[in-house]
Protein backbone atom coordinates (compact mmCIF):
# COMPACT_ATOMS: atom_id res chain seq x y z
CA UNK A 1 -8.51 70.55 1.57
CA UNK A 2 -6.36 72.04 4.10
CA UNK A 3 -6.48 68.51 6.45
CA UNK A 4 -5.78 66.88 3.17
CA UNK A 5 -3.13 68.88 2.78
CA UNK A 6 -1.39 68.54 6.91
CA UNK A 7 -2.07 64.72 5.43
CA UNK A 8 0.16 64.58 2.56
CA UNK A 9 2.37 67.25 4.89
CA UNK A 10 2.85 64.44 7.62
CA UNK A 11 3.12 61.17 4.93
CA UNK A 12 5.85 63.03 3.14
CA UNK A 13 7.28 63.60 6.76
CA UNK A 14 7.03 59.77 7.83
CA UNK A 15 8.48 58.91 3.93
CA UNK A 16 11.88 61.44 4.41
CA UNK A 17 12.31 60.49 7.97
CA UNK A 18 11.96 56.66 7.28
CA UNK A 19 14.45 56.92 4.39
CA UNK A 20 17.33 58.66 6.40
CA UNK A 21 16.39 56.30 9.20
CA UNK A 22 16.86 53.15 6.63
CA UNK A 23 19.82 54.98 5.00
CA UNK A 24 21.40 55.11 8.28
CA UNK A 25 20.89 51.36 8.83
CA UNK A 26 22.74 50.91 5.94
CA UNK A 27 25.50 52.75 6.83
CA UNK A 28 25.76 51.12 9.69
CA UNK A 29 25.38 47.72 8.24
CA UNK A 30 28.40 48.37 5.69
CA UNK A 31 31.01 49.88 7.81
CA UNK A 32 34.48 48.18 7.92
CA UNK A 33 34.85 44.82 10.06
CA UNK A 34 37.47 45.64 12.87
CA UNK A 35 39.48 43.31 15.21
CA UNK A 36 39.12 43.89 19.14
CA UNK A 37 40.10 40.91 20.41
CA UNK A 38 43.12 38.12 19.67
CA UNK A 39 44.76 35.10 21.51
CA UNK A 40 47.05 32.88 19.99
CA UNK A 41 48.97 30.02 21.52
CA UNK A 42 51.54 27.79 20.70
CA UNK A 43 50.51 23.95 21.62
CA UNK A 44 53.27 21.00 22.42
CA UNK A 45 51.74 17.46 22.21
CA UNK A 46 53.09 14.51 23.94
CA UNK A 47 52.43 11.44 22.64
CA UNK A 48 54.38 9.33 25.48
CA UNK A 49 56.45 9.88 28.16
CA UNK A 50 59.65 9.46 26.30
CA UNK A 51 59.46 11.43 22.86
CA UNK A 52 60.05 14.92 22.07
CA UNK A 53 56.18 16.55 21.39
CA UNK A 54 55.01 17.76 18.33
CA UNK A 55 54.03 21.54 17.50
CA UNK A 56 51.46 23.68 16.08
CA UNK A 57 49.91 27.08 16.96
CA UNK A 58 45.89 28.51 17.56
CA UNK A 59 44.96 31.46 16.68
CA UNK A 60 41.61 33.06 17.81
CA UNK A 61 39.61 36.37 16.86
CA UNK A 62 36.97 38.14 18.26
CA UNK A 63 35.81 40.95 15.73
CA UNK A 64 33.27 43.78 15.72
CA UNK A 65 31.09 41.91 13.86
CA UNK A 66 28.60 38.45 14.26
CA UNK A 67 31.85 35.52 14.61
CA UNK A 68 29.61 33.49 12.49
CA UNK A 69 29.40 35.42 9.44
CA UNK A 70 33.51 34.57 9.25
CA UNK A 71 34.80 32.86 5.63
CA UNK A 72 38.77 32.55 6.18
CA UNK A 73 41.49 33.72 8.02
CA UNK A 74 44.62 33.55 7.69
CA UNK A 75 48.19 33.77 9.74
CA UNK A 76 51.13 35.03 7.71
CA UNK A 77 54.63 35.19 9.74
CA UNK A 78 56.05 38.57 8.55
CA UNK A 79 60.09 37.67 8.11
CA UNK A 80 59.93 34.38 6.19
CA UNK A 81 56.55 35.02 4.44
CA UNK A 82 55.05 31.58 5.10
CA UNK A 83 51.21 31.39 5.22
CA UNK A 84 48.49 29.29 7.09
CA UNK A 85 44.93 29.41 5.78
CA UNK A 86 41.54 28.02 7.46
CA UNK A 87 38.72 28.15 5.48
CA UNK A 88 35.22 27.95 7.75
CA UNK A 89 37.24 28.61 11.00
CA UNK A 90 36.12 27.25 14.18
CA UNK A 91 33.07 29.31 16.53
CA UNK A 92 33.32 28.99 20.36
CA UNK A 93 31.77 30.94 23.13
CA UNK A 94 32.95 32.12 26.40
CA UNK A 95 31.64 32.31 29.79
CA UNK A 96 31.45 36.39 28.93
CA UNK A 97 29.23 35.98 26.12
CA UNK A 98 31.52 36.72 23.65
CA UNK A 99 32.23 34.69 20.49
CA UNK A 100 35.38 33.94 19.22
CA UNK A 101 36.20 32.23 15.59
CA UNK A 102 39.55 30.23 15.04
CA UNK A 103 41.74 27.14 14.23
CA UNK A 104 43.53 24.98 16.20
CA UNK A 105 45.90 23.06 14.32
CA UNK A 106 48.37 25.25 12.22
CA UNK A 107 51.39 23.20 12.21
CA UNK A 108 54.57 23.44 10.32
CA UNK A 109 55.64 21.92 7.62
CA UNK A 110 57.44 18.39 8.18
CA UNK A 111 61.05 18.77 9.53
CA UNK A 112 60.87 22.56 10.65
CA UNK A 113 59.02 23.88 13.71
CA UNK A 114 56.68 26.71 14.52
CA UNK A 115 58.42 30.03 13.08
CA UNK A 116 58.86 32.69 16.50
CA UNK A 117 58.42 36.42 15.89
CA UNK A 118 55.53 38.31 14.52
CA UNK A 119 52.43 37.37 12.46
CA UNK A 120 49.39 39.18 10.89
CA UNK A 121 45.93 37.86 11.14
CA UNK A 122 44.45 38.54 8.51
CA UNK A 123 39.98 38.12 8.77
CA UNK A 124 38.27 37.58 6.15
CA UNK A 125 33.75 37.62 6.31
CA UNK A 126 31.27 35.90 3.76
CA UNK A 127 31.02 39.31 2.14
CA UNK A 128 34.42 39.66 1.18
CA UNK A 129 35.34 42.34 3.81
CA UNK A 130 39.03 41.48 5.72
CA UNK A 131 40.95 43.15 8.04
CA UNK A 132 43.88 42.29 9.56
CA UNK A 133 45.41 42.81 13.23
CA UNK A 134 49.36 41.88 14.61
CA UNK A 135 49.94 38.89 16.90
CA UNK A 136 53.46 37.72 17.65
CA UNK A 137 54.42 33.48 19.06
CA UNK A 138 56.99 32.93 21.44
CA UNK A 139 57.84 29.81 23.27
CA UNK A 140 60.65 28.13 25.17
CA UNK A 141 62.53 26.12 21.78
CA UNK A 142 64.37 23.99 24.44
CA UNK A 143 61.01 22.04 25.18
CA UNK A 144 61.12 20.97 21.70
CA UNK A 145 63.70 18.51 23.03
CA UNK A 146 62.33 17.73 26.17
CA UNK A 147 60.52 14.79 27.05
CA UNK A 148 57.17 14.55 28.87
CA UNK A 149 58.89 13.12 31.77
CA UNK A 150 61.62 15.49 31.78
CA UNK A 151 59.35 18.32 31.65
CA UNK A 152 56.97 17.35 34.70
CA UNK A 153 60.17 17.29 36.65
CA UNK A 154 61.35 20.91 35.44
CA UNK A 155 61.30 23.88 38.00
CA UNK A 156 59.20 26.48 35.83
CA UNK A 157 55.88 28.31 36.60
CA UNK A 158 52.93 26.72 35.23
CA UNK A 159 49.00 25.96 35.89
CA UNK A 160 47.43 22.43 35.21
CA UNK A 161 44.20 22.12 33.83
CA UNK A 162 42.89 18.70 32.84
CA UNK A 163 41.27 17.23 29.70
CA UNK A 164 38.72 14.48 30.11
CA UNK A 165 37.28 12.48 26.58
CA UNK A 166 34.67 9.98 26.41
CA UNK A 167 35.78 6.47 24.56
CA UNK A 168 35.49 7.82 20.94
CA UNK A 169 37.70 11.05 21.52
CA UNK A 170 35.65 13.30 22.20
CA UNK A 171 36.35 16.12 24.55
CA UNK A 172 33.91 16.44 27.84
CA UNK A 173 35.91 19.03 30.39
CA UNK A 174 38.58 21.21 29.98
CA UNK A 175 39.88 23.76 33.23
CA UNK A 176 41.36 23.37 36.80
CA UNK A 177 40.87 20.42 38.64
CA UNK A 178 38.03 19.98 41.04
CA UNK A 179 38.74 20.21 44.76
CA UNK A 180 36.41 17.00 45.04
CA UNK A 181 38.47 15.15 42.09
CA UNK A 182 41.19 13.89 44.56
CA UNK A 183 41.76 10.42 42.87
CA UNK A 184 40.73 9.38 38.86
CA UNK A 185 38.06 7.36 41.10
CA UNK A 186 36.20 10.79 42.05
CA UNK A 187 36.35 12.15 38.07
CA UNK A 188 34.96 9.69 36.94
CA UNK A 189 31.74 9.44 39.60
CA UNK A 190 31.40 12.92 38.35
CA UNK A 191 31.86 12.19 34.32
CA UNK A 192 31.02 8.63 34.19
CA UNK A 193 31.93 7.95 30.42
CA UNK A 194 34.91 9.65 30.34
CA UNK A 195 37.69 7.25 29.70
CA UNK A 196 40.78 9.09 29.03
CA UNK A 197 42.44 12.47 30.86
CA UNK A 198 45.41 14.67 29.68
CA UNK A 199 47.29 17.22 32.20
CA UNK A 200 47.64 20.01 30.58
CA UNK A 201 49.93 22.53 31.37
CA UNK A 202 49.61 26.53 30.80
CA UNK A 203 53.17 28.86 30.55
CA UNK A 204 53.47 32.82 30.09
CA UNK A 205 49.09 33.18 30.38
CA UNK A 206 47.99 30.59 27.93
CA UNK A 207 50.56 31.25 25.23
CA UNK A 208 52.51 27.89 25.86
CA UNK A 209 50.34 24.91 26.36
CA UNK A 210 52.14 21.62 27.00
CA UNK A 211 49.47 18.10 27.05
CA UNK A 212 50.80 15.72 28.38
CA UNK A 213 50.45 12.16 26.96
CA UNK A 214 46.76 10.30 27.72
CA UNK A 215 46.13 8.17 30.32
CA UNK A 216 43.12 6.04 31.25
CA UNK A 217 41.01 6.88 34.03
């Protein structure tokens, strides 16, 4: 009786201990999303060398939970009130390990350009849980009237990086270029069905990207 008893005494144990232990996971499991991580940049797009580019702005978000449990989020300039939604937002990874969910292509609407100042972010995950974080978009308005080949001749801090796409668009490299990649002739021994390349150029850490127009290799 009495080892039946130090039985039961040690089940009940295991039963309380595994429910606080599973309530906990719970807990866990439903505490509030948070932000800890947000870029946003504001992208100028050269179609030739001769026309002003067109605009838009990216916006990416690293939260505290899985990136790829994200529904929606949303950018909402905070003086004029205008909104930009993207449902099933974009999932890239970094060299850190780190996941990152976003869009690429807000743009404004046709006429106006890219509204300066601050923004909220706000993130929304499939279980209905948002939370929102400040970001603010600056960028030089004079390069909205400058032309690709006016711009590669302006005095102004920058980094090139280089885009390479194969024949149907799609993009194969993106970063610096290679101390071995002297000529087009040396990219392309390297990525032999790329076909087109884009300089890119990066102002104020990423926050201004200028492409310039594509070229063939």
């Amino acid at each position: 009786m009495k080892s039946f008893r130090a039985f039961a005494m040690r089940l009940l144990s295991s039963l309380v201990t595994g429910t606080i232990l599973l309530f906990s996971l719970l807990s866990c499991s439903e505490s509030d999303v948070h932000i800890t991580g947000l870029f946003s940049s504001v992208v100028l797009d050269y179609s030739d060398w001769d026309s002003f580019p067109s605009s838009r702005f990216s916006v990416f978000v690293e939260t505290s939970l899985d990136e790829r449990a994200v529904s929606e989020i949303r950018a909402v300039h905070n003086q004029s009130g205008l909104e930009w939604h993207c449902k099933n937002p974009r999932i890239i990874s970094t060299t850190k390990s780190s996941t990152w969910a976003g869009y690429t292509n807000f743009v404004a609407a046709s006429g106006s350009t890219i509204p300066q100042g601050n923004y909220t972010l706000y993130y929304e995950d499939l279980a209905g849980e948002e939370c929102q974080n400040i970001f603010s978009v600056s960028y030089p308005v004079e390069l909205l009237e400058t032309s690709a080949a006016d711009f590669r001749n302006m005095r102004i801090d920058r980094e090139e990086n280089i885009a390479l796409y194969d024949a149907d668009g799609l993009l194969l490299y993106y970063g610096e270029r290679k101390e071995s990649w002297i000529t087009n002739s040396d990219i392309k021994k390297e990525y032999g069905v790329a076909e087109k390349i884009r300089i890119c150029y990066r102002l104020y850490n990423g926050h201004t990207v200028c492409m310039m127009p594509e070229e063939n290799l």
